[in-house]
Protein backbone atom coordinates (compact mmCIF):
# COMPACT_ATOMS: atom_id res chain seq x y z
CA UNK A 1 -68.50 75.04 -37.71
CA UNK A 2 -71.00 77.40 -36.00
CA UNK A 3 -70.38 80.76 -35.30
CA UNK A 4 -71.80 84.09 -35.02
CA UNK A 5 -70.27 87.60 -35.77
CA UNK A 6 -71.84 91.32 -36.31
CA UNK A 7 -69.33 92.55 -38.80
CA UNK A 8 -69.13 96.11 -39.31
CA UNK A 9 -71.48 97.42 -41.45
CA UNK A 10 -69.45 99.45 -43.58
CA UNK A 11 -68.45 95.84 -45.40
CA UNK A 12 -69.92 93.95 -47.84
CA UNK A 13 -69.83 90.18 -47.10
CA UNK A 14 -69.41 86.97 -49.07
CA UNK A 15 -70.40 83.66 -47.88
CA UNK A 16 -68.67 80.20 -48.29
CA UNK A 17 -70.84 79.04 -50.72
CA UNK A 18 -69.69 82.33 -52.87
CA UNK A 19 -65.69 81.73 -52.30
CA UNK A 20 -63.70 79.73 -55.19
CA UNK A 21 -62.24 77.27 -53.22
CA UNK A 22 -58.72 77.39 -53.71
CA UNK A 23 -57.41 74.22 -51.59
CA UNK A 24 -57.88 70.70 -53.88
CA UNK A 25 -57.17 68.86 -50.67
CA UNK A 26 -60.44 70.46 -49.23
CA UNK A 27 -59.04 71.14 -45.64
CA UNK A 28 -58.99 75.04 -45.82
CA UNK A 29 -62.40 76.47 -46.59
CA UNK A 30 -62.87 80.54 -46.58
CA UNK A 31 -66.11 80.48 -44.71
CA UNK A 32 -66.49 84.31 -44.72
CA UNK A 33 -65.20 87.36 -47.01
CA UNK A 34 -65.78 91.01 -45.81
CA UNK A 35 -64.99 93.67 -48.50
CA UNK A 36 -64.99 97.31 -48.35
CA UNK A 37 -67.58 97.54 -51.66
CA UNK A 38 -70.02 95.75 -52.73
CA UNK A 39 -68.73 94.87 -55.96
CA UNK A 40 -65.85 92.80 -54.37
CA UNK A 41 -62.74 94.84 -55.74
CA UNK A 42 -59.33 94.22 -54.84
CA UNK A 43 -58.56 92.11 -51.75
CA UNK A 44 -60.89 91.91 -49.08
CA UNK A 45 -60.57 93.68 -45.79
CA UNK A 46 -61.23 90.64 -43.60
CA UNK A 47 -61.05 86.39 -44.61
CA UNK A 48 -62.38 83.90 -41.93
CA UNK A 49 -60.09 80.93 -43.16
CA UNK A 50 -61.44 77.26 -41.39
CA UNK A 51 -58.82 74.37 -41.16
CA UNK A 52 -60.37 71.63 -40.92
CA UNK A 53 -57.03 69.48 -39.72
CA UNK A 54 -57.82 68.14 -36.23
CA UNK A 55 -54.29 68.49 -34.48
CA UNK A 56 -53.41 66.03 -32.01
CA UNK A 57 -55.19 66.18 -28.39
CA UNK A 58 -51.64 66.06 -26.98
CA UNK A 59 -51.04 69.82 -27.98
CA UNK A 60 -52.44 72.71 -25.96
CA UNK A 61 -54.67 75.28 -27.66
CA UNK A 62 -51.73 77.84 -27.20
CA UNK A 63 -48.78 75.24 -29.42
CA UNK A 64 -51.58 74.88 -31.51
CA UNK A 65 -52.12 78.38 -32.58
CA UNK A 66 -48.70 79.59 -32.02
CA UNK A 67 -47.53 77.02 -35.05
CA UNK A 68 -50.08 78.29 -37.39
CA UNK A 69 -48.85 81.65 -36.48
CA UNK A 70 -45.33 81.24 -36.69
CA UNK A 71 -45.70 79.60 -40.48
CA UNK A 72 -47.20 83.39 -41.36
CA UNK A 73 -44.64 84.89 -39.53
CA UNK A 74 -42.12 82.74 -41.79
CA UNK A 75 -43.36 84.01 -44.88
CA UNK A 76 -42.83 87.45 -44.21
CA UNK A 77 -39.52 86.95 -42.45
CA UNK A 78 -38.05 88.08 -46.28
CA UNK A 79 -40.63 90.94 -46.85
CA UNK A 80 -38.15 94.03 -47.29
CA UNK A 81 -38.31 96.19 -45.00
CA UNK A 82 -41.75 94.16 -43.27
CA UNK A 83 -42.65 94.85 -39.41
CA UNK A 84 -43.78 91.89 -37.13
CA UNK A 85 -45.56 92.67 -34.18
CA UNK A 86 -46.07 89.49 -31.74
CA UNK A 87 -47.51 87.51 -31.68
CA UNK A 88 -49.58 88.66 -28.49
CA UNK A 89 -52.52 86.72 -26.66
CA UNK A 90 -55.56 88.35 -26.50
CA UNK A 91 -58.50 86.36 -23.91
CA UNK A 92 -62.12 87.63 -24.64
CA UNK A 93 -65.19 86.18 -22.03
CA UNK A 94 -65.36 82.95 -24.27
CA UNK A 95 -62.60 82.57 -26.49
CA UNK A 96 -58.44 83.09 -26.67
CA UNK A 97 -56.74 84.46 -29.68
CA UNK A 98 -53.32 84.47 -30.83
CA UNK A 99 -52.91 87.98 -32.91
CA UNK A 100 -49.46 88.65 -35.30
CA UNK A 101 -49.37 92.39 -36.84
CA UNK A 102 -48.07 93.10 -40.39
CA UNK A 103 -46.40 95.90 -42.11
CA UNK A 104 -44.75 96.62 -44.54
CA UNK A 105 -44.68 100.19 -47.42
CA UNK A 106 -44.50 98.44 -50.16
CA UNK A 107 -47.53 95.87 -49.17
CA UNK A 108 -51.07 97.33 -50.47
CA UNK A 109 -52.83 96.91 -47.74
CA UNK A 110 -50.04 98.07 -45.23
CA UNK A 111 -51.20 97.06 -42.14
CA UNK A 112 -52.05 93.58 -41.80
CA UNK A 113 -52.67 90.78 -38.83
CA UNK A 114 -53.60 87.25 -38.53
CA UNK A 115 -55.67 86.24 -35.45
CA UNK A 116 -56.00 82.33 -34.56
CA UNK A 117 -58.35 80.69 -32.55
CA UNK A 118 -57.95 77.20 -31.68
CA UNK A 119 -60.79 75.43 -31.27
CA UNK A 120 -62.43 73.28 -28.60
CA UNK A 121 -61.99 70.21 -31.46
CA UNK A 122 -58.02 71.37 -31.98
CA UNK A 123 -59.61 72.73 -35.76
CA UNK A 124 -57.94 76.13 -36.41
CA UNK A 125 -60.23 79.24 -37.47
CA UNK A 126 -57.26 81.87 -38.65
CA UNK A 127 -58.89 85.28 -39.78
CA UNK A 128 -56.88 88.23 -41.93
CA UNK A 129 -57.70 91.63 -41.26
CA UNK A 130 -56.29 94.27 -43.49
CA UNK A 131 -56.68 97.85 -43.47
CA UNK A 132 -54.87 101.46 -44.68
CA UNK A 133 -54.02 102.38 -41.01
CA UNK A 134 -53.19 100.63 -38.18
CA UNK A 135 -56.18 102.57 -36.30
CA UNK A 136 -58.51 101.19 -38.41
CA UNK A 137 -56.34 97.76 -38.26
CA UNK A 138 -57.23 97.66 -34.66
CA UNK A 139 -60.95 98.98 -34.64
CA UNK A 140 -61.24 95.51 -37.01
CA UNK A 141 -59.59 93.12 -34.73
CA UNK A 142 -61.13 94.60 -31.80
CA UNK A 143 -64.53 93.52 -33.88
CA UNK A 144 -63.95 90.41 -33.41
CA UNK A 145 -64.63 90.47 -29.59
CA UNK A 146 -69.02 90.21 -31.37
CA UNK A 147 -67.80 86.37 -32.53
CA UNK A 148 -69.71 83.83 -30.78
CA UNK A 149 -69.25 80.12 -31.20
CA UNK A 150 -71.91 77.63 -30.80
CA UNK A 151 -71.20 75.48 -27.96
CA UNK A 152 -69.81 72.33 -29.47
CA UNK A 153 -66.84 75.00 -30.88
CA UNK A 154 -66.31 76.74 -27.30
């Protein structure tokens, strides 16, 4: 998978190749780790997450991403006293997302979403952004209007 993003600068990435792999099967790979130090502490602020499952070309890219979603949404459905917010399509010039927004007190980091794109091969790229405020929440997401996709992903 090809792709290009300008993170913010105020993070400290790590690469694929850097990532313990935590699926045996080998179908999710973290591609990309953003952190707010460079020394990688805690939980990182933003995880580029490619699933490598090609879903069946009789599925739109919207059913597609809106399934992924709603298994996240699932999981917090029993998070006490948890806020879900969408999930709510977002269209930049070359790309749709699917975004679902987070919350919860007790959670450390509060304010959470989980944007999926679909891609042009029905592979999923789901990304986490976490931050302390759902400002800074949305100055992340927003971020991701700098990823570009090489053109067999588009």
């Amino acid at each position: 998978m090809g792709l290009t993003y300008e993170f913010p600068q105020k993070f400290s990435p790590r690469v694929e190749s850097e990532i313990p792999s935590r699926d045996p099967t080998g179908r999710e790979r973290m591609i990309l780790t953003l952190w707010d130090t460079p020394e990688l502490n805690g939980q990182p602020r933003m995880a580029f997450l490619y699933d490598t499952k090609q879903r069946s070309s009789d599925r739109t890219h919207d059913t597609i991403a809106l399934a992924y979603i709603g298994e996240i949404k699932r999981a917090w459905l029993g998070v006490k006293d948890g806020r879900i917010v969408g999930p709510t399509k977002v269209s930049e010039p070359t790309y749709d997302y699917w975004r679902l927004d987070l919350s919860a007190p007790d959670q450390v980091p509060r304010y959470n979403s989980t944007i999926v794109i679909t891609l042009s091969d029905r592979r999923v790229l789901a990304i986490k952004a976490s931050a302390p405020s759902q400002s800074e929440l949305d100055r992340e997401v927003d971020s991701l209007a700098q990823v570009r996709f090489d053109k067999s992903q588009k």
